[in-house]
PDB file of N, CA and C in Angstrom:
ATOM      1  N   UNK A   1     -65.580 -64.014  -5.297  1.00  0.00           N
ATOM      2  CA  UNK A   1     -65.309 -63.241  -6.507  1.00  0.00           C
ATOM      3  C   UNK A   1     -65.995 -63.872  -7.704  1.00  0.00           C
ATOM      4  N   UNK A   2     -66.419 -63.194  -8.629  1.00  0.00           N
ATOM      5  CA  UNK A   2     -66.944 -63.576 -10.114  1.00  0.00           C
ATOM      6  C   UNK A   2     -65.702 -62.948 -11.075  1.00  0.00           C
ATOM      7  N   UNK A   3     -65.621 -63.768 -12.203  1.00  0.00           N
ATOM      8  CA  UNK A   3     -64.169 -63.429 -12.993  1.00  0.00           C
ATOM      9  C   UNK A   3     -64.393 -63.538 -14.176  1.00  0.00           C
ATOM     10  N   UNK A   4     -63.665 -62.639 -15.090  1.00  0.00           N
ATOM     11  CA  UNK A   4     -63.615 -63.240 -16.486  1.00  0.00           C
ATOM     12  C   UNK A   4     -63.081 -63.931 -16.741  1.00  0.00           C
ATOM     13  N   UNK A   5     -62.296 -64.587 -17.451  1.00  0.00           N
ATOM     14  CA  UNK A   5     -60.926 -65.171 -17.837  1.00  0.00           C
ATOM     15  C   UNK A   5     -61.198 -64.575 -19.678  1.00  0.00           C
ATOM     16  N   UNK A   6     -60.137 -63.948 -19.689  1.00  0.00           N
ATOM     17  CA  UNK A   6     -60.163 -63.274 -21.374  1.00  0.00           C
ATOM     18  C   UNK A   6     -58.645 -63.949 -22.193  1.00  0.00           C
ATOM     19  N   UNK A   7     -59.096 -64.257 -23.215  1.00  0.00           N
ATOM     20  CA  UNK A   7     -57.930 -65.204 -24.301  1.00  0.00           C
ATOM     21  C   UNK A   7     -57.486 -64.423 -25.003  1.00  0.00           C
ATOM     22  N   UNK A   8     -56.452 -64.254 -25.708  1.00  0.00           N
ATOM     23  CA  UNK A   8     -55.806 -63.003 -26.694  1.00  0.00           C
ATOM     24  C   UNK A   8     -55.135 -64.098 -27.305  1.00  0.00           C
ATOM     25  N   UNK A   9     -54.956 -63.174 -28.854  1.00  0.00           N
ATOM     26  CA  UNK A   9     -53.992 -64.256 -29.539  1.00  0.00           C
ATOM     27  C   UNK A   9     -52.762 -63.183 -30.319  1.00  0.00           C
ATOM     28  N   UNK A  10     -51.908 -63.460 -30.819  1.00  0.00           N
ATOM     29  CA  UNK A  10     -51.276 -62.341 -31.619  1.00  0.00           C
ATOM     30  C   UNK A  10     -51.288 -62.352 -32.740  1.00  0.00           C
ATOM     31  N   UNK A  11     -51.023 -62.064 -33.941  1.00  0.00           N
ATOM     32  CA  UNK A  11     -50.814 -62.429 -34.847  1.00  0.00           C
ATOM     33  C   UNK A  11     -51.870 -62.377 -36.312  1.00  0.00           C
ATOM     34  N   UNK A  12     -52.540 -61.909 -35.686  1.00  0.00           N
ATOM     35  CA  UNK A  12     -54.052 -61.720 -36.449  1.00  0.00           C
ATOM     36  C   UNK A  12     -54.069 -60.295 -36.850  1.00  0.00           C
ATOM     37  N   UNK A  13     -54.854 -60.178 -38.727  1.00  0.00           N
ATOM     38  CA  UNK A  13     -54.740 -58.511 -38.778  1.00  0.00           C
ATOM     39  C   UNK A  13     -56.192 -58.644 -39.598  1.00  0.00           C
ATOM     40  N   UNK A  14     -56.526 -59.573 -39.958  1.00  0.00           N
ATOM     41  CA  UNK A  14     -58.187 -59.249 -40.803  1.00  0.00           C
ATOM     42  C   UNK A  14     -58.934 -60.726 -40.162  1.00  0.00           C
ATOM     43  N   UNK A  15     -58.724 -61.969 -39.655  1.00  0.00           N
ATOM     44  CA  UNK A  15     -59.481 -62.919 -39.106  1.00  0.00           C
ATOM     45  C   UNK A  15     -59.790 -62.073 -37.696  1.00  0.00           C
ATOM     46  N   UNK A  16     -61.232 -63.136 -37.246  1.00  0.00           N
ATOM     47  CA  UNK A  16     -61.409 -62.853 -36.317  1.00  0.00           C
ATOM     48  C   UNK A  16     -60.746 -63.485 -34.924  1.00  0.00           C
ATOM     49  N   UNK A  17     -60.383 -64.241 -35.333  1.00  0.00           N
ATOM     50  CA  UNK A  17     -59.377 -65.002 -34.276  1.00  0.00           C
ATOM     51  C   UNK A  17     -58.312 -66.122 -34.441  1.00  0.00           C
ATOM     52  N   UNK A  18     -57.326 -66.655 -33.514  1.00  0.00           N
ATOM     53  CA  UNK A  18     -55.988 -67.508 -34.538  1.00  0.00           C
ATOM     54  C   UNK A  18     -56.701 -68.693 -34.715  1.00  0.00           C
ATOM     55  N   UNK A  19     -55.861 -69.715 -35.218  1.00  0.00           N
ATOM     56  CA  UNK A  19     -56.366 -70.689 -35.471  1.00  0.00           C
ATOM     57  C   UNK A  19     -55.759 -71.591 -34.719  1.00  0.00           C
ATOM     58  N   UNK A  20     -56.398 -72.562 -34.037  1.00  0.00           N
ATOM     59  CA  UNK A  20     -55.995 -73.743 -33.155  1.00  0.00           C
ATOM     60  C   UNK A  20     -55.777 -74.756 -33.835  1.00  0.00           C
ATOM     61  N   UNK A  21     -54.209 -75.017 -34.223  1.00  0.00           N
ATOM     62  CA  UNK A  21     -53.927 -76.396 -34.836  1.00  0.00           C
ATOM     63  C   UNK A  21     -54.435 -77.547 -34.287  1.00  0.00           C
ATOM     64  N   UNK A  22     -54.283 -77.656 -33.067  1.00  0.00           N
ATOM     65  CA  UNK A  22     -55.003 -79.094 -32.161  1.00  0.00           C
ATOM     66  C   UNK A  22     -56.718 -79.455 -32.743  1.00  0.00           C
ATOM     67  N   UNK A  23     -57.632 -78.563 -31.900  1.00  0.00           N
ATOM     68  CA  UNK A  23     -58.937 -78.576 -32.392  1.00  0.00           C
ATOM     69  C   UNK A  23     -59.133 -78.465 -33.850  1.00  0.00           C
ATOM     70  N   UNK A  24     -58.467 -77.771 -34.716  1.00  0.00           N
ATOM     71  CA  UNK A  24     -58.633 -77.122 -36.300  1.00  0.00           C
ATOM     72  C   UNK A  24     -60.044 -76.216 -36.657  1.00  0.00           C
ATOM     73  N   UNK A  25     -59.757 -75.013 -35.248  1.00  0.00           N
ATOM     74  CA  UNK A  25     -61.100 -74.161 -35.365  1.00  0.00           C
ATOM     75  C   UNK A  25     -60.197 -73.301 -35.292  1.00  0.00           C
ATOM     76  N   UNK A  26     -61.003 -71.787 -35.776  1.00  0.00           N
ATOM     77  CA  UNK A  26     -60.851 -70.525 -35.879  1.00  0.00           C
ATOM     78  C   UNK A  26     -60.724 -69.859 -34.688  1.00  0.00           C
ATOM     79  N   UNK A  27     -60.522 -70.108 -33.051  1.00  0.00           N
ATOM     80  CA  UNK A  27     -61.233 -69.985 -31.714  1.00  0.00           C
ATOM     81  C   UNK A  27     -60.085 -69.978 -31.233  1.00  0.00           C
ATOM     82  N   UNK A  28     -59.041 -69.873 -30.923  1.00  0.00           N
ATOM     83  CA  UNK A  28     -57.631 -70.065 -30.417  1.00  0.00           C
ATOM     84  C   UNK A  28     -57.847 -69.165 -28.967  1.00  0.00           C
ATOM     85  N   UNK A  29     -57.834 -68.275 -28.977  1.00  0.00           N
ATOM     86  CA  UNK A  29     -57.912 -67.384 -27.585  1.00  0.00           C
ATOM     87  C   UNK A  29     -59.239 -67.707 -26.866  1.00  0.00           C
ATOM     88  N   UNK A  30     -60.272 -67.853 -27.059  1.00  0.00           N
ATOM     89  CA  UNK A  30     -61.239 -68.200 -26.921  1.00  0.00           C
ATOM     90  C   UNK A  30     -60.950 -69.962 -26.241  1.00  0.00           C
ATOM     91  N   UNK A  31     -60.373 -71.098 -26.889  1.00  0.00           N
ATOM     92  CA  UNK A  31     -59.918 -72.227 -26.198  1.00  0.00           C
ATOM     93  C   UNK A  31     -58.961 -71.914 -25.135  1.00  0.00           C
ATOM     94  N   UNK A  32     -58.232 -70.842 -25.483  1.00  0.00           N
ATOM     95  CA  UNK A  32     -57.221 -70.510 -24.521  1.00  0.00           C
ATOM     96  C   UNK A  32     -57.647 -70.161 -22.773  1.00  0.00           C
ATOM     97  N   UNK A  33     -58.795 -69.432 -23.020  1.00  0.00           N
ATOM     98  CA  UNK A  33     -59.122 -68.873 -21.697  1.00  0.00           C
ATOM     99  C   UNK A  33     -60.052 -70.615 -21.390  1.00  0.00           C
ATOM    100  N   UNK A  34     -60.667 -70.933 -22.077  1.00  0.00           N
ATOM    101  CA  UNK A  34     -61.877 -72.325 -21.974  1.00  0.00           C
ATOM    102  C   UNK A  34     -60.491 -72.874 -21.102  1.00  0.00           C
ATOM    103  N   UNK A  35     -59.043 -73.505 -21.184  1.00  0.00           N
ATOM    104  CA  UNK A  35     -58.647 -74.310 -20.377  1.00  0.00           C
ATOM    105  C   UNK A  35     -58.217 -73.881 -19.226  1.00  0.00           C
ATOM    106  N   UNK A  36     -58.065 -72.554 -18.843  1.00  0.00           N
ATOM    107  CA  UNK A  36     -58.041 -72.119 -17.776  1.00  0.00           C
ATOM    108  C   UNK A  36     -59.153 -71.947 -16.541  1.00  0.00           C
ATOM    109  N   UNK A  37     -60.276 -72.086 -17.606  1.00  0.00           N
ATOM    110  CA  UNK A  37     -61.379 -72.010 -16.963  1.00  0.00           C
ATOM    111  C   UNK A  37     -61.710 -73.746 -16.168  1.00  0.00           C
ATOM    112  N   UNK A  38     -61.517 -74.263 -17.248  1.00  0.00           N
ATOM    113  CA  UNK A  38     -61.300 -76.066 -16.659  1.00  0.00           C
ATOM    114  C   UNK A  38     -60.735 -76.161 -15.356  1.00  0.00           C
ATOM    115  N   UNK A  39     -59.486 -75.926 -15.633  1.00  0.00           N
ATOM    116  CA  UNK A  39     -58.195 -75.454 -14.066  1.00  0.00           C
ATOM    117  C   UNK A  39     -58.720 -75.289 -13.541  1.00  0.00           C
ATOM    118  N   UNK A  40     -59.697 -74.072 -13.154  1.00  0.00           N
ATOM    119  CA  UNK A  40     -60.271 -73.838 -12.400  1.00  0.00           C
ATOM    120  C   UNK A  40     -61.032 -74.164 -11.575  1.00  0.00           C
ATOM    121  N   UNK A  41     -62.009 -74.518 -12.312  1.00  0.00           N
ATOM    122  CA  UNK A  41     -63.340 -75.876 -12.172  1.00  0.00           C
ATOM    123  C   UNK A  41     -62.458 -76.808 -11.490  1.00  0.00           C
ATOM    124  N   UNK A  42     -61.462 -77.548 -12.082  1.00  0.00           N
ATOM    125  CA  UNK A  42     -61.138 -78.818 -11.971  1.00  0.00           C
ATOM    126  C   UNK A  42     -60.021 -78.460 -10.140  1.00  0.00           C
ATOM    127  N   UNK A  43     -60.066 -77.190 -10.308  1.00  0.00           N
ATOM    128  CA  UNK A  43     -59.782 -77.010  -8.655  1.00  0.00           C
ATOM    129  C   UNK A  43     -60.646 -76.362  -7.505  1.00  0.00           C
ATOM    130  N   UNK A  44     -61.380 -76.587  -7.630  1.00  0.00           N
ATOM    131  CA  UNK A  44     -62.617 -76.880  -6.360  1.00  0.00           C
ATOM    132  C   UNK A  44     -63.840 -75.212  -6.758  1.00  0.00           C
ATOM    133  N   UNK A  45     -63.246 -73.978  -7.929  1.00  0.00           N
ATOM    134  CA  UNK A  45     -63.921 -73.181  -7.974  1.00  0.00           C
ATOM    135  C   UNK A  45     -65.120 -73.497  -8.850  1.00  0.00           C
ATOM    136  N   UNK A  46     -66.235 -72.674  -8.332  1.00  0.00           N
ATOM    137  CA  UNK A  46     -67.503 -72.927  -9.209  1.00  0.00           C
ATOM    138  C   UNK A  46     -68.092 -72.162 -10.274  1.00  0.00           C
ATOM    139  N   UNK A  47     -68.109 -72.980 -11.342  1.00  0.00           N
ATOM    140  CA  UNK A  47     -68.813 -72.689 -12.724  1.00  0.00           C
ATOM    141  C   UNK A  47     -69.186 -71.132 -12.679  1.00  0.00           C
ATOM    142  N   UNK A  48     -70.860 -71.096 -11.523  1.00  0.00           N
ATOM    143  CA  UNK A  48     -71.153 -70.195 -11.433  1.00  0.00           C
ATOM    144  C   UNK A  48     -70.599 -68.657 -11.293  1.00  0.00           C
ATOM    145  N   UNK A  49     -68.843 -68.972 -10.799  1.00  0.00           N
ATOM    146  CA  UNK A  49     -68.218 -67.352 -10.635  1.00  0.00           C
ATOM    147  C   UNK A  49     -67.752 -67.287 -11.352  1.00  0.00           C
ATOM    148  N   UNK A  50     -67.581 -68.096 -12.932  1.00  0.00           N
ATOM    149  CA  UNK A  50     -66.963 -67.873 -13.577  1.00  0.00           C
ATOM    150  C   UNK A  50     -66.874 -67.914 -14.859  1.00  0.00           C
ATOM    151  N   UNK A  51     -66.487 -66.978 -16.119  1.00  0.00           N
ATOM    152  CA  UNK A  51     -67.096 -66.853 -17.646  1.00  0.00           C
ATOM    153  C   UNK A  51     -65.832 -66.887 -17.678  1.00  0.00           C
ATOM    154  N   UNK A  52     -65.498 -67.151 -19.227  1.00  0.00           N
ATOM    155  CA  UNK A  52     -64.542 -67.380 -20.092  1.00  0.00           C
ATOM    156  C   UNK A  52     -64.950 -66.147 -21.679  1.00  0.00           C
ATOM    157  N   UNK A  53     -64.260 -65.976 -22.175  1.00  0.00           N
ATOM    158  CA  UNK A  53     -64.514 -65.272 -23.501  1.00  0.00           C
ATOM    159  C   UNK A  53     -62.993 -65.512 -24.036  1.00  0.00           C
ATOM    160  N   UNK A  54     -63.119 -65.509 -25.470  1.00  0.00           N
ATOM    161  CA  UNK A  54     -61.932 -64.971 -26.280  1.00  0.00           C
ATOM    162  C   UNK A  54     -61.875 -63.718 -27.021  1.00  0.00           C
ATOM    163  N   UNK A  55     -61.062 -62.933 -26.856  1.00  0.00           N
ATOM    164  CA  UNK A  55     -60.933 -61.636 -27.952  1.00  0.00           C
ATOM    165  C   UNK A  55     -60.380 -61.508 -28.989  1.00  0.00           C
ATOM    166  N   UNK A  56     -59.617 -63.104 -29.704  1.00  0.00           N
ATOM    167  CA  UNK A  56     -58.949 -62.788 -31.027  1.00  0.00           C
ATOM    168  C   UNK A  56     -57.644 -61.468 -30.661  1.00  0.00           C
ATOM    169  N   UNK A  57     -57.229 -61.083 -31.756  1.00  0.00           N
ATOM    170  CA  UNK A  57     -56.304 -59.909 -31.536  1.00  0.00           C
ATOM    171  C   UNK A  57     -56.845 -58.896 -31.602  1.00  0.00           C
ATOM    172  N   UNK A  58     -58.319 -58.332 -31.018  1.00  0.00           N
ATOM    173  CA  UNK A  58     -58.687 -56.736 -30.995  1.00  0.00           C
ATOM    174  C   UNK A  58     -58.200 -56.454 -29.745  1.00  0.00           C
ATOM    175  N   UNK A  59     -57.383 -57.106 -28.628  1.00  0.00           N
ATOM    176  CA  UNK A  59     -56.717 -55.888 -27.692  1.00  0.00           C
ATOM    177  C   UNK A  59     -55.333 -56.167 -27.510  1.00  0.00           C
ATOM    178  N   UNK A  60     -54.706 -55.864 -28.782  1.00  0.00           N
ATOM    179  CA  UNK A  60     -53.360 -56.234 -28.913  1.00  0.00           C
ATOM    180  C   UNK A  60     -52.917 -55.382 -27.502  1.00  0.00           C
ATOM    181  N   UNK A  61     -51.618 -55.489 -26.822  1.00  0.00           N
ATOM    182  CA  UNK A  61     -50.723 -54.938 -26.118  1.00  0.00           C
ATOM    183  C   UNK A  61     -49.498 -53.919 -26.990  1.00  0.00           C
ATOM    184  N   UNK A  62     -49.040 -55.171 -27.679  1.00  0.00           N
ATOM    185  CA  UNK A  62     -47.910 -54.462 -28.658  1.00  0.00           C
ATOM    186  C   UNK A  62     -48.836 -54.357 -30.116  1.00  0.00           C
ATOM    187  N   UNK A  63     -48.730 -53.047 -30.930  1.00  0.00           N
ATOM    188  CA  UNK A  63     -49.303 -53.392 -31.926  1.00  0.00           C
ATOM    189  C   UNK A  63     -47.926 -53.410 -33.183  1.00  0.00           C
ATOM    190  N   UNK A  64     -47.010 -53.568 -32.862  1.00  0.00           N
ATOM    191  CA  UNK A  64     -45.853 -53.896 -33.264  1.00  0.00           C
ATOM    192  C   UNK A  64     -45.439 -54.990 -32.853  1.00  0.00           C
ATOM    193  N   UNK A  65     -45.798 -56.506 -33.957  1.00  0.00           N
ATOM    194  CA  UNK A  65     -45.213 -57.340 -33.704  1.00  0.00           C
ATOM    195  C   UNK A  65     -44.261 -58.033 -34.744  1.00  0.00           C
ATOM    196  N   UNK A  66     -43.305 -56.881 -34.671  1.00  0.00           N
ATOM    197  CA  UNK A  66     -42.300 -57.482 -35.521  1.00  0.00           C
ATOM    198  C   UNK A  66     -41.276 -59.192 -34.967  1.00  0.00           C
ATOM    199  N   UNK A  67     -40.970 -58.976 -33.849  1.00  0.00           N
ATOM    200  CA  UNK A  67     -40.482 -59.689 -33.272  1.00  0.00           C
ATOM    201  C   UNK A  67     -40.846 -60.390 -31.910  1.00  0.00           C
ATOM    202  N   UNK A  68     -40.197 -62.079 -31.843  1.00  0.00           N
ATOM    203  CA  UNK A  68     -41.308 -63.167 -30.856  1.00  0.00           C
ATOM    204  C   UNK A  68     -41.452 -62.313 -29.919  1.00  0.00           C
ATOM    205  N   UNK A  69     -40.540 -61.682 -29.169  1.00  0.00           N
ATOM    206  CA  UNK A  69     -40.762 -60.721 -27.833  1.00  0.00           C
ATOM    207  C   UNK A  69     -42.083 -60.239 -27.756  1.00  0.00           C
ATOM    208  N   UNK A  70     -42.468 -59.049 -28.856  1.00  0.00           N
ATOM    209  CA  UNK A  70     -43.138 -58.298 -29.092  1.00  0.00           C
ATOM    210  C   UNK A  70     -44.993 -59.137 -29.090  1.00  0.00           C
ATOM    211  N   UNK A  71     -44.695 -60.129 -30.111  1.00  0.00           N
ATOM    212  CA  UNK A  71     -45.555 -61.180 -30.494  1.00  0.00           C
ATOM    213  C   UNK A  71     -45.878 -62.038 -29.183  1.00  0.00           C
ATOM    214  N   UNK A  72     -44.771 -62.467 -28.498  1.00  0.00           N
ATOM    215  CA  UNK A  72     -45.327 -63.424 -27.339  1.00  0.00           C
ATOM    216  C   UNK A  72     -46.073 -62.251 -26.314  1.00  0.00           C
ATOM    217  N   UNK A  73     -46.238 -61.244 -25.941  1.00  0.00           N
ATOM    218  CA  UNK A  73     -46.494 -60.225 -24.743  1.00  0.00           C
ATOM    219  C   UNK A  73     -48.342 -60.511 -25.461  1.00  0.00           C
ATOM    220  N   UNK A  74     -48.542 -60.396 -26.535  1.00  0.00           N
ATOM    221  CA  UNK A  74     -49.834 -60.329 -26.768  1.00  0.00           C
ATOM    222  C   UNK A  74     -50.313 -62.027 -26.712  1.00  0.00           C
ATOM    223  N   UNK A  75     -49.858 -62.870 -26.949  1.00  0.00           N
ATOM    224  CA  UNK A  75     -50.520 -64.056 -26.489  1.00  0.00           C
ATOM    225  C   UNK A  75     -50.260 -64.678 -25.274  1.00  0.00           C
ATOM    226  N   UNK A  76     -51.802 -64.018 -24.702  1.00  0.00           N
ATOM    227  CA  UNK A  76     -51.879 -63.689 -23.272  1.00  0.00           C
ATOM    228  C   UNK A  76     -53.417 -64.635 -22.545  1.00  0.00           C
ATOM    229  N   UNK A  77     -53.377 -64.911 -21.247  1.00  0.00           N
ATOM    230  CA  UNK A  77     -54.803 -65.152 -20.680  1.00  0.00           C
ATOM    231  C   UNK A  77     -54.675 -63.892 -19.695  1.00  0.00           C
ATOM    232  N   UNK A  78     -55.855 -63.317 -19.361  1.00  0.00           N
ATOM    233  CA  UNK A  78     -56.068 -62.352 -18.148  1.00  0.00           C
ATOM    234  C   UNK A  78     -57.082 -62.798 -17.317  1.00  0.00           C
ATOM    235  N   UNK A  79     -57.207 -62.358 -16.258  1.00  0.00           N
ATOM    236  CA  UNK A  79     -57.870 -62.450 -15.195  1.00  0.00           C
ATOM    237  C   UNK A  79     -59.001 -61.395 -15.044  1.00  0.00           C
ATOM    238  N   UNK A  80     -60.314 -61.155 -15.242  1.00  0.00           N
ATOM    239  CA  UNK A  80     -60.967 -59.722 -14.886  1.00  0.00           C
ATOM    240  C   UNK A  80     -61.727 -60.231 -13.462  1.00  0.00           C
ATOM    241  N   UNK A  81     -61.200 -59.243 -12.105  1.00  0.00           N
ATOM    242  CA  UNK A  81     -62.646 -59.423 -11.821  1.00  0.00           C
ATOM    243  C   UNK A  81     -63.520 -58.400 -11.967  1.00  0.00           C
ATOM    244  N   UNK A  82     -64.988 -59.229 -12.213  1.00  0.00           N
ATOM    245  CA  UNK A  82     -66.179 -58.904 -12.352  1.00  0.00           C
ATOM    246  C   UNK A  82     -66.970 -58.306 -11.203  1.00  0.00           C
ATOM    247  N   UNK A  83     -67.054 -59.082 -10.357  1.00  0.00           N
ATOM    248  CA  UNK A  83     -67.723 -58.647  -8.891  1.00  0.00           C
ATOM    249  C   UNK A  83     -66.875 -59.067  -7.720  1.00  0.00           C
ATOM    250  N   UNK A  84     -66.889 -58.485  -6.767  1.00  0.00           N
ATOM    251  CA  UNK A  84     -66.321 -58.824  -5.646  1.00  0.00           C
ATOM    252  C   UNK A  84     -67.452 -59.451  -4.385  1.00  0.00           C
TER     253      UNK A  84
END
């Protein structure tokens, strides 16, 4: 299989993506999927089947995030596959 791994963040309504207190970059979903992608790597799968991206909050789930419920469902990692 070839895969995406896609990062989401919530909470965002005019940046392009959250902000990662740890690192102190603008990239939050984007690091998010990067350590899954590590995992990955770091368990016997290869580089080559596999991309990472972040989407910031352009594919919210809930676009009502009044509450953590609502708010946690969108800060998400997904899985795409790409090719089989």
């Amino acid at each position: 299989l070839e895969i995406e791994i896609e990062g989401h963040v919530c909470c965002t309504t005019t940046e392009p993506d959250g902000y990662d207190w740890d690192a102190e970059t603008n990239n939050l979903s984007e690091m998010r999927a990067r350590q899954i992608y590590l995992i990955l790597i770091k368990n016997g799968i290869s580089k080559s089947r596999l991309k990472y991206k972040g989407y910031g909050g352009t594919r919210k789930i809930n676009l009502d995030e009044s509450n953590e419920e609502l708010r946690r469902v969108n800060r998400r990692v997904e899985i795409k596959i790409l090719r089989k």
